[in-house]
N, C-alpha and C. Protein backbone atom coordinates (compact mmCIF):
# COMPACT_ATOMS: atom_id res chain seq x y z
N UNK A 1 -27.72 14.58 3.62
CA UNK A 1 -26.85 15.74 3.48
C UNK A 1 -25.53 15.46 4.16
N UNK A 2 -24.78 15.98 3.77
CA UNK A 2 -23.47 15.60 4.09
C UNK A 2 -22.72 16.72 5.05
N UNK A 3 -22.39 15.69 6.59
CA UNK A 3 -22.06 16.64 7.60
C UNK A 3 -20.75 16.38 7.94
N UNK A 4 -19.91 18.05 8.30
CA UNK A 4 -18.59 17.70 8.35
C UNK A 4 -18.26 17.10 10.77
N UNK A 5 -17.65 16.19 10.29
CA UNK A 5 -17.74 15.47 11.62
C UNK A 5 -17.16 16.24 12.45
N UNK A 6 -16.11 17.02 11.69
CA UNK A 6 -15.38 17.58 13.05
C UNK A 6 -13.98 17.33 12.98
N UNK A 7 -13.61 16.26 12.57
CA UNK A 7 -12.10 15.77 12.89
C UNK A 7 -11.92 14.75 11.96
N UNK A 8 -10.49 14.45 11.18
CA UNK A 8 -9.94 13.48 10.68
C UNK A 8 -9.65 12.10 11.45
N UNK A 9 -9.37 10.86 10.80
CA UNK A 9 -8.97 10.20 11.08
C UNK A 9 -7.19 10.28 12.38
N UNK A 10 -7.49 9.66 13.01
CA UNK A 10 -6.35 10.01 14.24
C UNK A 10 -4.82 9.82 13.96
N UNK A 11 -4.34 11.48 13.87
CA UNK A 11 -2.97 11.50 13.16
C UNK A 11 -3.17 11.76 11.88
N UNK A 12 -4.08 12.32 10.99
CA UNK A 12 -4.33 12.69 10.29
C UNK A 12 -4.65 14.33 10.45
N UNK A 13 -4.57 14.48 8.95
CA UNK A 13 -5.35 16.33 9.36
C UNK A 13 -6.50 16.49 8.17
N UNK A 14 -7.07 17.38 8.52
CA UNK A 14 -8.31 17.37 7.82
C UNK A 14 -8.37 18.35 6.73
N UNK A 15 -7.39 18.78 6.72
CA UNK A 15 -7.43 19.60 5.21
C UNK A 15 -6.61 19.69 4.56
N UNK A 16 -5.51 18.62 4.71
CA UNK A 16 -3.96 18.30 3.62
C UNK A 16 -4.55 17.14 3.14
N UNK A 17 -4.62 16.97 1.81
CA UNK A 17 -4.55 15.72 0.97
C UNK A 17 -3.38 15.61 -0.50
N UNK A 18 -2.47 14.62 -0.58
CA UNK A 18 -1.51 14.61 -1.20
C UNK A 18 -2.59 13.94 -2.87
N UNK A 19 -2.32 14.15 -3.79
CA UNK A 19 -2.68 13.74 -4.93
C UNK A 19 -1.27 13.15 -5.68
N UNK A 20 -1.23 11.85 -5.80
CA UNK A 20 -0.19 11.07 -6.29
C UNK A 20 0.03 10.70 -7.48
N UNK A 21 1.02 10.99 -8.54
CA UNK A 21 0.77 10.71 -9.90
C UNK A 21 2.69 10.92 -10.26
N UNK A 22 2.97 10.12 -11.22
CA UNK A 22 3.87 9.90 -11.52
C UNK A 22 4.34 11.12 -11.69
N UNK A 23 3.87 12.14 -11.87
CA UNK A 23 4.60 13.31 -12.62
C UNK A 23 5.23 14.14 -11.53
N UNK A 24 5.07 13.42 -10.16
CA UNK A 24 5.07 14.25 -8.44
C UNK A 24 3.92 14.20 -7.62
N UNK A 25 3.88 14.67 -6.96
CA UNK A 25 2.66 15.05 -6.00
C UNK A 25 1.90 16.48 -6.10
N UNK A 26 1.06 16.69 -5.83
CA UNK A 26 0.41 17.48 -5.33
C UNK A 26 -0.42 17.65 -4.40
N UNK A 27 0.27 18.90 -3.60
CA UNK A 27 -0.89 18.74 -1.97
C UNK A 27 -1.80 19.63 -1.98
N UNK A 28 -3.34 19.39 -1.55
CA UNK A 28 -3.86 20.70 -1.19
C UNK A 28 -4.18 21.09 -0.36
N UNK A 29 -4.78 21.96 -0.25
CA UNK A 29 -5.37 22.40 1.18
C UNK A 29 -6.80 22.77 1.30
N UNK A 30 -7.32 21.25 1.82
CA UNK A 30 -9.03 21.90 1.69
C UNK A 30 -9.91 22.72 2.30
N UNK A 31 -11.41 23.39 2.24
CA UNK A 31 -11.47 23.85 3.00
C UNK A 31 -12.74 23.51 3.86
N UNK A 32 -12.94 22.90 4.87
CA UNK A 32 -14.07 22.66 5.57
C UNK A 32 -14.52 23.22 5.92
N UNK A 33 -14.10 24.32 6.31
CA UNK A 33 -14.76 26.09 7.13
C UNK A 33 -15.75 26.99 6.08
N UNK A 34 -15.50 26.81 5.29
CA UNK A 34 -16.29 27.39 4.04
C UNK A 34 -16.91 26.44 3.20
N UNK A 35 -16.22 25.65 2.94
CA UNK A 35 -16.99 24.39 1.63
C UNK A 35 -17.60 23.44 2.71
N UNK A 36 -17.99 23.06 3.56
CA UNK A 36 -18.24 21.74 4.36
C UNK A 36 -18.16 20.74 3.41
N UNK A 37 -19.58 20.55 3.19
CA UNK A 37 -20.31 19.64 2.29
C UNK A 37 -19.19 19.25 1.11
N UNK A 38 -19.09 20.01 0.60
CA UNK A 38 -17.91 19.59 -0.80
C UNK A 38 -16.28 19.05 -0.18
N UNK A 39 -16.56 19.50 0.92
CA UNK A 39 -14.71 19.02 0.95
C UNK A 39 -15.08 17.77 2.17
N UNK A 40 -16.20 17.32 2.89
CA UNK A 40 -16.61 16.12 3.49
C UNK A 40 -16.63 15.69 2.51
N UNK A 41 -17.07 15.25 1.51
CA UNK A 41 -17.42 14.45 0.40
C UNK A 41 -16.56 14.16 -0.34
N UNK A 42 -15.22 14.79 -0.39
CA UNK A 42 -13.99 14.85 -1.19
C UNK A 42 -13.59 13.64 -0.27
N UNK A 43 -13.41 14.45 0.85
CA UNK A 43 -12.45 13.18 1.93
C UNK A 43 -13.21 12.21 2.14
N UNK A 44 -14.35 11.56 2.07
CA UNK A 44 -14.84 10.61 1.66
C UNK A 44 -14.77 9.38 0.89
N UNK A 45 -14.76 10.13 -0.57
CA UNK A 45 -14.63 9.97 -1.58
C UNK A 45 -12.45 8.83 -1.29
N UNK A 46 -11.76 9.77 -0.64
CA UNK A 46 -10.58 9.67 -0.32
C UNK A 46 -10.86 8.18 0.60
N UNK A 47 -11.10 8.09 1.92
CA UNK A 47 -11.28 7.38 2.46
C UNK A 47 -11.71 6.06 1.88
N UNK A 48 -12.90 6.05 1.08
CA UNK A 48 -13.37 4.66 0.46
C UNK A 48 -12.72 3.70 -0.43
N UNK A 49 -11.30 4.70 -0.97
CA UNK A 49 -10.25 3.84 -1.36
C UNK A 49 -10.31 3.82 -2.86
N UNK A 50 -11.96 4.73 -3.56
CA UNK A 50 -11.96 4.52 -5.00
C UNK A 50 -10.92 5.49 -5.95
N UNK A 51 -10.45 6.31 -5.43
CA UNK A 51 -9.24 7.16 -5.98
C UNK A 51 -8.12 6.35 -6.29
N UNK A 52 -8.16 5.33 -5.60
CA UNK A 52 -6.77 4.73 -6.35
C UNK A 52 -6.85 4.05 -7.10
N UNK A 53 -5.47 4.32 -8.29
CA UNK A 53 -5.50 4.09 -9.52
C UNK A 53 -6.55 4.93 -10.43
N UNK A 54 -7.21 5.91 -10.34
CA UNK A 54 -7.71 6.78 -11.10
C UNK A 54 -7.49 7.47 -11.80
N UNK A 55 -7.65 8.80 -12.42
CA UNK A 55 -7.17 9.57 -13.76
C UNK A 55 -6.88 10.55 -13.75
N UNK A 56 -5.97 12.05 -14.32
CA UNK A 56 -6.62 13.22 -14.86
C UNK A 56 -6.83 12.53 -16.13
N UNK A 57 -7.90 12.17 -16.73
CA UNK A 57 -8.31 12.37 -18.00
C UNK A 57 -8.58 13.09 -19.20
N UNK A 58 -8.75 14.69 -18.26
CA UNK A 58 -9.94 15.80 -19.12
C UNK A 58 -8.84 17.27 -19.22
N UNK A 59 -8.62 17.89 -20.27
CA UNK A 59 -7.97 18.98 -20.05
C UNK A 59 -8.40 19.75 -21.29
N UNK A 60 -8.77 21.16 -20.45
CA UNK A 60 -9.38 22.43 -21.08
C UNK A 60 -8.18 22.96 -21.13
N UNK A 61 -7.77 23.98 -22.83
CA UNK A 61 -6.97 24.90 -22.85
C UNK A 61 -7.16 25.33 -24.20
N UNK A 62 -6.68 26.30 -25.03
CA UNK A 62 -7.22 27.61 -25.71
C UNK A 62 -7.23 26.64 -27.20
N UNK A 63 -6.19 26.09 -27.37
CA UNK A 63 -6.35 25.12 -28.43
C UNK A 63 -7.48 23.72 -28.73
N UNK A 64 -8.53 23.63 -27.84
CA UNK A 64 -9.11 22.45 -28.02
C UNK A 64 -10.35 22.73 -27.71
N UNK A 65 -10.78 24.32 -27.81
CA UNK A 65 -11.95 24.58 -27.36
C UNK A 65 -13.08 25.18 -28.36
N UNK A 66 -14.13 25.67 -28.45
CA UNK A 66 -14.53 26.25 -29.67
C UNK A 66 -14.37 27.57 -29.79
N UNK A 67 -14.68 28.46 -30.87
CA UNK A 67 -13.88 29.36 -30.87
C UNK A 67 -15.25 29.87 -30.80
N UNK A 68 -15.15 31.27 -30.13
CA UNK A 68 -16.28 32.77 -29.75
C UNK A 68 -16.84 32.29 -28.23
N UNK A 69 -16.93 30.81 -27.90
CA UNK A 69 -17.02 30.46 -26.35
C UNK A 69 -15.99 31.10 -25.18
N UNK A 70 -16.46 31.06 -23.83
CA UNK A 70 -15.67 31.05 -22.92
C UNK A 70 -14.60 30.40 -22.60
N UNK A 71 -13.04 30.55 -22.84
CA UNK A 71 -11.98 29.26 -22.38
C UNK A 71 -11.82 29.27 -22.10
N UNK A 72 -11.23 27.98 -20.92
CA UNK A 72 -10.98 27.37 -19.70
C UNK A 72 -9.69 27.34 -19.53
N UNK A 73 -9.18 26.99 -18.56
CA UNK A 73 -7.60 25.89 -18.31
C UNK A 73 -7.60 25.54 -17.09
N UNK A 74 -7.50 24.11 -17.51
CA UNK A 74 -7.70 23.21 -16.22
C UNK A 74 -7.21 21.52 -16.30
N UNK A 75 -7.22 21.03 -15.88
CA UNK A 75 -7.13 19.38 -15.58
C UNK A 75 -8.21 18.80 -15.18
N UNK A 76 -9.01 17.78 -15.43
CA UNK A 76 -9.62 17.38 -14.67
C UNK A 76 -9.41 15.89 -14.34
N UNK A 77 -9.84 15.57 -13.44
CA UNK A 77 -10.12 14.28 -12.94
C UNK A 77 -10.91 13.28 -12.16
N UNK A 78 -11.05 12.01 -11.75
CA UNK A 78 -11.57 11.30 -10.87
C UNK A 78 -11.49 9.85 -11.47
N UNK A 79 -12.84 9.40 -11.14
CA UNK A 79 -13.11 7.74 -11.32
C UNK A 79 -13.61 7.81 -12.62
N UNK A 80 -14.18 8.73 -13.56
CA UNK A 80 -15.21 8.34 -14.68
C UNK A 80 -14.75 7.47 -15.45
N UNK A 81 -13.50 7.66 -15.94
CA UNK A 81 -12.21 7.03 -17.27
C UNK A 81 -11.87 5.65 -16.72
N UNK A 82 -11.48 5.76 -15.76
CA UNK A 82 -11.66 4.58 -15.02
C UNK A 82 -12.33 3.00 -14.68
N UNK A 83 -13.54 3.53 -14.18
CA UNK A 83 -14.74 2.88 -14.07
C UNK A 83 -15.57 3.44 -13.47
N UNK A 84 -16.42 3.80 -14.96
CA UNK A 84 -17.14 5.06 -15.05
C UNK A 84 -18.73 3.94 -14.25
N UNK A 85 -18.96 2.86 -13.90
CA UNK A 85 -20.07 2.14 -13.06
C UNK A 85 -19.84 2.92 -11.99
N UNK A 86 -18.98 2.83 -11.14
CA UNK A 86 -18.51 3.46 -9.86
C UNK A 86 -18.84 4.53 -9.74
N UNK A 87 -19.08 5.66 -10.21
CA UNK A 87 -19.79 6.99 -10.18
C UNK A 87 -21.26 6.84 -9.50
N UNK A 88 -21.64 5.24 -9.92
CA UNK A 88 -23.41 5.38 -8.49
C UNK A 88 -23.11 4.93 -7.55
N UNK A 89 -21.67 5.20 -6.78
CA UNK A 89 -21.68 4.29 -5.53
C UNK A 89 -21.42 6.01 -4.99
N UNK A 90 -21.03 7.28 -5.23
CA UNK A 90 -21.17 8.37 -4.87
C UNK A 90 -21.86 9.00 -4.48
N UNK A 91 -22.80 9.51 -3.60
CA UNK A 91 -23.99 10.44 -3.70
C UNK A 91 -23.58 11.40 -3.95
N UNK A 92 -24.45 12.00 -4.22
CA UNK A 92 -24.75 13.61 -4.94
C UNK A 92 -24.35 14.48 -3.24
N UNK A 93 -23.51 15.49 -4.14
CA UNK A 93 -23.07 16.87 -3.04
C UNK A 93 -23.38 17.99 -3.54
N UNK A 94 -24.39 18.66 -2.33
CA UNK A 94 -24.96 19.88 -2.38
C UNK A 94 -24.65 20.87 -3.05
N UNK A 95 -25.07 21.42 -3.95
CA UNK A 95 -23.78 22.50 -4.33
C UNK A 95 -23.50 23.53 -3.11
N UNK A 96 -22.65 24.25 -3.17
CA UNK A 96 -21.95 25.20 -2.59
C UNK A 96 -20.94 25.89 -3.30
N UNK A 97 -22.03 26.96 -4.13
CA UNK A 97 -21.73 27.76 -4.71
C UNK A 97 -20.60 29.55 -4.04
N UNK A 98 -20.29 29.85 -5.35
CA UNK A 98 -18.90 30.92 -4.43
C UNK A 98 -19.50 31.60 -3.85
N UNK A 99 -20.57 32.59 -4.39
CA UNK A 99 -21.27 33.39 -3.62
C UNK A 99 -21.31 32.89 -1.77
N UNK A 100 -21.59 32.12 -1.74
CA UNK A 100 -21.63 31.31 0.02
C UNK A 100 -20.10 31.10 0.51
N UNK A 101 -19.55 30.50 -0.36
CA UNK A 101 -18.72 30.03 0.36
C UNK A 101 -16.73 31.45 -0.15
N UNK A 102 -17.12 31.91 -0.84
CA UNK A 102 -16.63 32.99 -0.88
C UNK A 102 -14.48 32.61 -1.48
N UNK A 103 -14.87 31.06 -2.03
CA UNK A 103 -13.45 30.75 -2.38
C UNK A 103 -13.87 31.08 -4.39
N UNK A 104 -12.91 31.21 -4.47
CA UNK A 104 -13.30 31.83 -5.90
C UNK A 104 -12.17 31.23 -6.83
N UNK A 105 -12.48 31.27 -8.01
CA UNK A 105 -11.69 29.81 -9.19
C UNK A 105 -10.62 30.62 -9.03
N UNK A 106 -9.74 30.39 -8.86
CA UNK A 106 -7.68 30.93 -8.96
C UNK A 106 -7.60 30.23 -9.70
N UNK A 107 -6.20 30.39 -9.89
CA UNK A 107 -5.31 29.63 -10.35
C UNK A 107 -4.62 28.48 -9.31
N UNK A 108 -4.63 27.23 -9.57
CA UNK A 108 -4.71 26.25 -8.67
C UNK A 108 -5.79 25.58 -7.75
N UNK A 109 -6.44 26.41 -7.59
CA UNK A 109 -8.06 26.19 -6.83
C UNK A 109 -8.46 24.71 -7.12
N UNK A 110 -8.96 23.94 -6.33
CA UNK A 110 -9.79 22.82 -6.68
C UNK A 110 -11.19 22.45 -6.74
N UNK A 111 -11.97 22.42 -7.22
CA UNK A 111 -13.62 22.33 -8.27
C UNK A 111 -13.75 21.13 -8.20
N UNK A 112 -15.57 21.19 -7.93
CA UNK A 112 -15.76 19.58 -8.19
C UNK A 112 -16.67 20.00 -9.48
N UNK A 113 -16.68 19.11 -10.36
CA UNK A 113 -17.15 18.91 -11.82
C UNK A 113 -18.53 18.35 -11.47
N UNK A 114 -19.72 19.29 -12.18
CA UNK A 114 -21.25 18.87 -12.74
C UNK A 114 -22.01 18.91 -13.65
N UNK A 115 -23.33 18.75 -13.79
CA UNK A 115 -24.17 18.98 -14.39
C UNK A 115 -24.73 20.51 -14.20
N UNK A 116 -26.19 19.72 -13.51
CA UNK A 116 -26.43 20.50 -12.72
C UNK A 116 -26.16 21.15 -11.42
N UNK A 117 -26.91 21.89 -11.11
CA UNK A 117 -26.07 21.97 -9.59
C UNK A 117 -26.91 20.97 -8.91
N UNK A 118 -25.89 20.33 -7.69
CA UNK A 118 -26.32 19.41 -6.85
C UNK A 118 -25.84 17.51 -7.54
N UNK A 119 -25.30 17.98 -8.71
CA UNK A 119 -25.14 16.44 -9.35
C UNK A 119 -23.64 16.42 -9.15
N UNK A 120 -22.51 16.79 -8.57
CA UNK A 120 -21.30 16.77 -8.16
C UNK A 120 -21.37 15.56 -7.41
N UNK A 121 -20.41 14.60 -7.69
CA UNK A 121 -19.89 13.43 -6.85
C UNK A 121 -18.39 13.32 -6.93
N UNK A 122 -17.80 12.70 -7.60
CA UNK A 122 -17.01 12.02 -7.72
C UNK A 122 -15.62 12.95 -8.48
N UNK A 123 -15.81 13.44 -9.54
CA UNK A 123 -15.02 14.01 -10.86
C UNK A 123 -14.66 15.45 -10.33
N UNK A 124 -13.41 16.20 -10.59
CA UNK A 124 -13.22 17.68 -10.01
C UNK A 124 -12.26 17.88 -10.79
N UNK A 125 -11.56 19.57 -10.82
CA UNK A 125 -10.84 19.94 -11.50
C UNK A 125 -9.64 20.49 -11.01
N UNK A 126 -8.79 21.00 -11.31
CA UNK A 126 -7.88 22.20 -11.06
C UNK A 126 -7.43 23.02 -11.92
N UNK A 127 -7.97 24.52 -11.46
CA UNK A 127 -7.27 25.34 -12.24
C UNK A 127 -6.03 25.66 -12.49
N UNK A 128 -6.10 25.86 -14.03
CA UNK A 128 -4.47 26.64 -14.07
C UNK A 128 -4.37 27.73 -14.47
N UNK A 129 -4.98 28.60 -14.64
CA UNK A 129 -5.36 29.66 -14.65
C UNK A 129 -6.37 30.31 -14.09
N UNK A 130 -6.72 31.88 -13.20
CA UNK A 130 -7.74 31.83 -13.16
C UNK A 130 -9.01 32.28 -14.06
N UNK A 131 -9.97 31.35 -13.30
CA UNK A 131 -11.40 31.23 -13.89
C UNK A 131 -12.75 31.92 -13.64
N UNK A 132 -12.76 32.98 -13.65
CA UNK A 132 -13.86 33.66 -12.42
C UNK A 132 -15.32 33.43 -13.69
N UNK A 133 -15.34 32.85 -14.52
CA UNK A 133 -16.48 32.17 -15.66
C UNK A 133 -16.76 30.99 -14.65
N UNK A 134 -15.87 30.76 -13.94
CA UNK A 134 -16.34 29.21 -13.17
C UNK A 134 -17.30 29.72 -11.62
N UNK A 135 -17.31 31.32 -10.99
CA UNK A 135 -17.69 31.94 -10.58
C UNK A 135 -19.40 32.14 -10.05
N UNK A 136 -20.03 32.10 -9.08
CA UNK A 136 -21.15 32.26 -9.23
C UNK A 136 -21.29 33.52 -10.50
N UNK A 137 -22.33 33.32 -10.73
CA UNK A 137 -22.77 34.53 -11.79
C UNK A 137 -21.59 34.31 -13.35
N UNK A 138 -21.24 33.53 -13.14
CA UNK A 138 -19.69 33.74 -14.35
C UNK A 138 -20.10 33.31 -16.22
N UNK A 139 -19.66 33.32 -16.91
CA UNK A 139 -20.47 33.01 -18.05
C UNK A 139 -20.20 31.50 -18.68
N UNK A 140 -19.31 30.94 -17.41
CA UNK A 140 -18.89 29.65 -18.15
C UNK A 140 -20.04 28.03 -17.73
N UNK A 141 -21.28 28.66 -17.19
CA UNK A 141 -21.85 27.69 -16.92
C UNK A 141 -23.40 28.02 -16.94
N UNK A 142 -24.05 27.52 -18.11
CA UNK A 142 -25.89 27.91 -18.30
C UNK A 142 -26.83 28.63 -17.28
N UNK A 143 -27.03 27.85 -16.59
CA UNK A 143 -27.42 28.15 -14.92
C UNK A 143 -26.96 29.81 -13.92
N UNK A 144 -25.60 29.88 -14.32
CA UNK A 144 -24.99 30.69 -13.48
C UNK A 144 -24.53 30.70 -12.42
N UNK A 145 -24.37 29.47 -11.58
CA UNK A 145 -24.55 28.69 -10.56
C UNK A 145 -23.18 28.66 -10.11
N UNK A 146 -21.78 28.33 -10.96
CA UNK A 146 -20.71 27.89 -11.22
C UNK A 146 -20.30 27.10 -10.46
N UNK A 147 -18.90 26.92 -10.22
CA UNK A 147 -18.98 25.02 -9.44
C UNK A 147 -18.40 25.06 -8.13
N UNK A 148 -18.28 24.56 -7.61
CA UNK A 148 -18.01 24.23 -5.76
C UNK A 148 -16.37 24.09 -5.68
N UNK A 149 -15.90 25.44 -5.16
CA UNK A 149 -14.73 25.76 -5.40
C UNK A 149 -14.60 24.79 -3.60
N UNK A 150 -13.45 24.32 -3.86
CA UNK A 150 -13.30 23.91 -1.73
C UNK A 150 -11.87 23.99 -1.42
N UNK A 151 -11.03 23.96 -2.03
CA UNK A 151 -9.70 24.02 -2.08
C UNK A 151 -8.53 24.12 -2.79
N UNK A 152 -7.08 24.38 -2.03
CA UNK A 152 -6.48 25.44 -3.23
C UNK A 152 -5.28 24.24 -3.25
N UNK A 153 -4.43 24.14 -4.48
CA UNK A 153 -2.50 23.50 -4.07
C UNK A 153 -1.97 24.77 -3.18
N UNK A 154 -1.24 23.74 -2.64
CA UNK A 154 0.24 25.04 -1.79
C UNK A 154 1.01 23.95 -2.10
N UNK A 155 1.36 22.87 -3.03
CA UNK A 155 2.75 22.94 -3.34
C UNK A 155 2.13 21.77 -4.46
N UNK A 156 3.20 21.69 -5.62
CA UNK A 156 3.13 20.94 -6.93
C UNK A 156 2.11 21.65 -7.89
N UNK A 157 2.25 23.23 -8.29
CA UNK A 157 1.50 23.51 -9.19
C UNK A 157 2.81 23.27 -10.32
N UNK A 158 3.75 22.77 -10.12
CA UNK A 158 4.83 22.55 -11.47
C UNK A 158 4.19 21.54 -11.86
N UNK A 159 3.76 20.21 -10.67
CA UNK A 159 3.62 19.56 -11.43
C UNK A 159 1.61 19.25 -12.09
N UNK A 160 1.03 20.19 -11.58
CA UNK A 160 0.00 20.65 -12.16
C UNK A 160 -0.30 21.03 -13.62
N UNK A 161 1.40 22.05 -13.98
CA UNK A 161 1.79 22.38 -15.12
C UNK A 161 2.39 21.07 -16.28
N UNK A 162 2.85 20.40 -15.48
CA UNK A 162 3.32 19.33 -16.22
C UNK A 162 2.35 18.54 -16.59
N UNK A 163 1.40 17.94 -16.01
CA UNK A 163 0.15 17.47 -16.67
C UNK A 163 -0.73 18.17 -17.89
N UNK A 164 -0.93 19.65 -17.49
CA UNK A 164 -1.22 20.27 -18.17
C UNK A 164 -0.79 20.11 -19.50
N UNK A 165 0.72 19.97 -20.10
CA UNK A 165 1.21 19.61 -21.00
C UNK A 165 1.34 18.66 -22.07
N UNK A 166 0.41 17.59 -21.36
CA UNK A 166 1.15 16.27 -21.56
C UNK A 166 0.48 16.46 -22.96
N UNK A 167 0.11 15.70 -24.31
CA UNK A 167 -0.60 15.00 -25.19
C UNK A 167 -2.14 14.71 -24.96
N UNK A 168 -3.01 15.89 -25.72
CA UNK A 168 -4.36 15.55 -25.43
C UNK A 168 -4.82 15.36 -27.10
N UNK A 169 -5.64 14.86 -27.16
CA UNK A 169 -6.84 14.88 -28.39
C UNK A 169 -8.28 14.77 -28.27
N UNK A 170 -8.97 16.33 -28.62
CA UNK A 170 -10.25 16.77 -28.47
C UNK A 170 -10.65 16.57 -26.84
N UNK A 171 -9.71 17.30 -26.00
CA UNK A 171 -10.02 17.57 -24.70
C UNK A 171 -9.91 16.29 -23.69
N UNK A 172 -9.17 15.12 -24.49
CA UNK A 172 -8.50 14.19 -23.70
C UNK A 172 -6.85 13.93 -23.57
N UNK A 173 -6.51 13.62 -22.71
CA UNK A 173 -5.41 13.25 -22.62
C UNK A 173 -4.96 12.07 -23.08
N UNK A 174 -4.33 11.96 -23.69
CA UNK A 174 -3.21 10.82 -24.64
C UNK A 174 -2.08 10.48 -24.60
N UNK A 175 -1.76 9.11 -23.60
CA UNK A 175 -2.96 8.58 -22.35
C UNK A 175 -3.39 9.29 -21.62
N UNK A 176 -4.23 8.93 -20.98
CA UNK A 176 -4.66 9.59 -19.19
C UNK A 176 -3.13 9.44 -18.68
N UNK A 177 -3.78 10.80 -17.68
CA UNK A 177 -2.89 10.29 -16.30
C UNK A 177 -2.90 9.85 -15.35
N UNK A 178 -2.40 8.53 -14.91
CA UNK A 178 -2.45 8.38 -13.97
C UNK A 178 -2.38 8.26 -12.33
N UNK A 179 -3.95 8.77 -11.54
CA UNK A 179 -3.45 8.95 -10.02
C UNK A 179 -3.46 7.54 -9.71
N UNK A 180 -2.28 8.09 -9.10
CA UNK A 180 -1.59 6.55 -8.20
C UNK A 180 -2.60 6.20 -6.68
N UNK A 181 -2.86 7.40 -6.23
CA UNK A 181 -4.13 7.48 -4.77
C UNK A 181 -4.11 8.95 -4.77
N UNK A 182 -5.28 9.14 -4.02
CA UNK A 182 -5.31 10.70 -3.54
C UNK A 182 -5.49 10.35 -1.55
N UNK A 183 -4.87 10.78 -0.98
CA UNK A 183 -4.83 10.26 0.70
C UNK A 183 -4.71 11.60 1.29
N UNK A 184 -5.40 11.13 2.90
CA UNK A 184 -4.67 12.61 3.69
C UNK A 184 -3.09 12.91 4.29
N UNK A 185 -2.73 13.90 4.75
CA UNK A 185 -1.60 13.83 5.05
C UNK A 185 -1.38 13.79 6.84
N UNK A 186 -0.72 13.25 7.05
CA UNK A 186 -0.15 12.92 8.74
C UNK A 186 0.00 14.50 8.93
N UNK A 187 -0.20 14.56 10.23
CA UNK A 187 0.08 15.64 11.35
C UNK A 187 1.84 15.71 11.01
N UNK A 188 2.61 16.71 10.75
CA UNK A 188 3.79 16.72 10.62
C UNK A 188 4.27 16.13 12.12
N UNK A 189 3.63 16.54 13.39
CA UNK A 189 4.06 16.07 14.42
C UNK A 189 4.38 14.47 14.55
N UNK A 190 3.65 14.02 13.82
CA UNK A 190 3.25 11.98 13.81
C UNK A 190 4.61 11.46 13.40
């Protein structure tokens, strides 16, 4: 099970991570106080160095979805598009569903992407709209379970929007986009 240590790397902070991609940055702000498990495992995930050079690959929006279903809008991303082998070097993170942890799909919010619950590793999303179907109890997921909300942007939802935009076909992007790294951010003091 995955335990939050307590503290970032020294001169680091533990809940700014910059997401790097040609189109700008985006920072978020995670949350360890509420998500543990999901946002240890994010910065993890960060630390081991497999984020770089990775993707948004995946994008939900009203045109590419089926019609009388629930629709989404979002980005998604990680290692799968990538090198989708690398997904078993991840373990599985607990879910931590909203009901518990009480962060709920916004607009901008950050999601980690599953199956079932408990099969979250690697792959996550961001909203661009909000999603409360992504919600415990919500209708956008069999189970009802919905997905492990842990953190929100506070700055680059333009360029959130700009991805959003780019050229997709049947819920891919054409090309991917590419993340350059996802890292934490220095103590402004450093």
């Amino acid at each position: 099970m995955w335990v939050l240590p307590g503290c970032a790397p020294k001169g680091y902070s533990d809940q700014l991570v910059v997401i790097e991609t040609k189109f700008g940055d985006i920072k978020l702000k995670l949350y360890p106080d509420k998500a543990p498990a999901t946002a240890e495992a994010f910065l993890q995930n960060i630390d081991s160095g497999y984020f770089r050079n990775c993707s948004f690959y995946r994008i939900l929006r009203r045109d590419n979805q089926v019609t009388g279903s629930p629709h989404s809008y979002l980005i998604q991303g990680g290692v799968w598009e990538a090198n989708p082998d690398i997904k078993e070097k991840f373990p599985l993170i607990p879910h931590e569903p909203t009901s518990q942890t009480g962060v709920l799909h916004k607009r901008g919010i950050i999601s980690m992407a599953r199956n079932d619950p408990g099969t979250a590793s690697s792959e996550f999303f961001i909203c661009v709209e909000d999603e409360p179907g992504f919600d415990f109890g919500g209708a956008n997921n069999h189970d009802g379970q919905g997905y492990a909300a842990f953190g929100k942007v506070v700055e680059g939802m333009a360029t959130v929007d700009r991805i959003f935009h780019q050229p997709e076909h049947q819920q891919r992007f054409m090309p991917s986009v590419t993340i350059l790294n996802i890292r934490r951010v220095k103590h402004e003091s450093e």
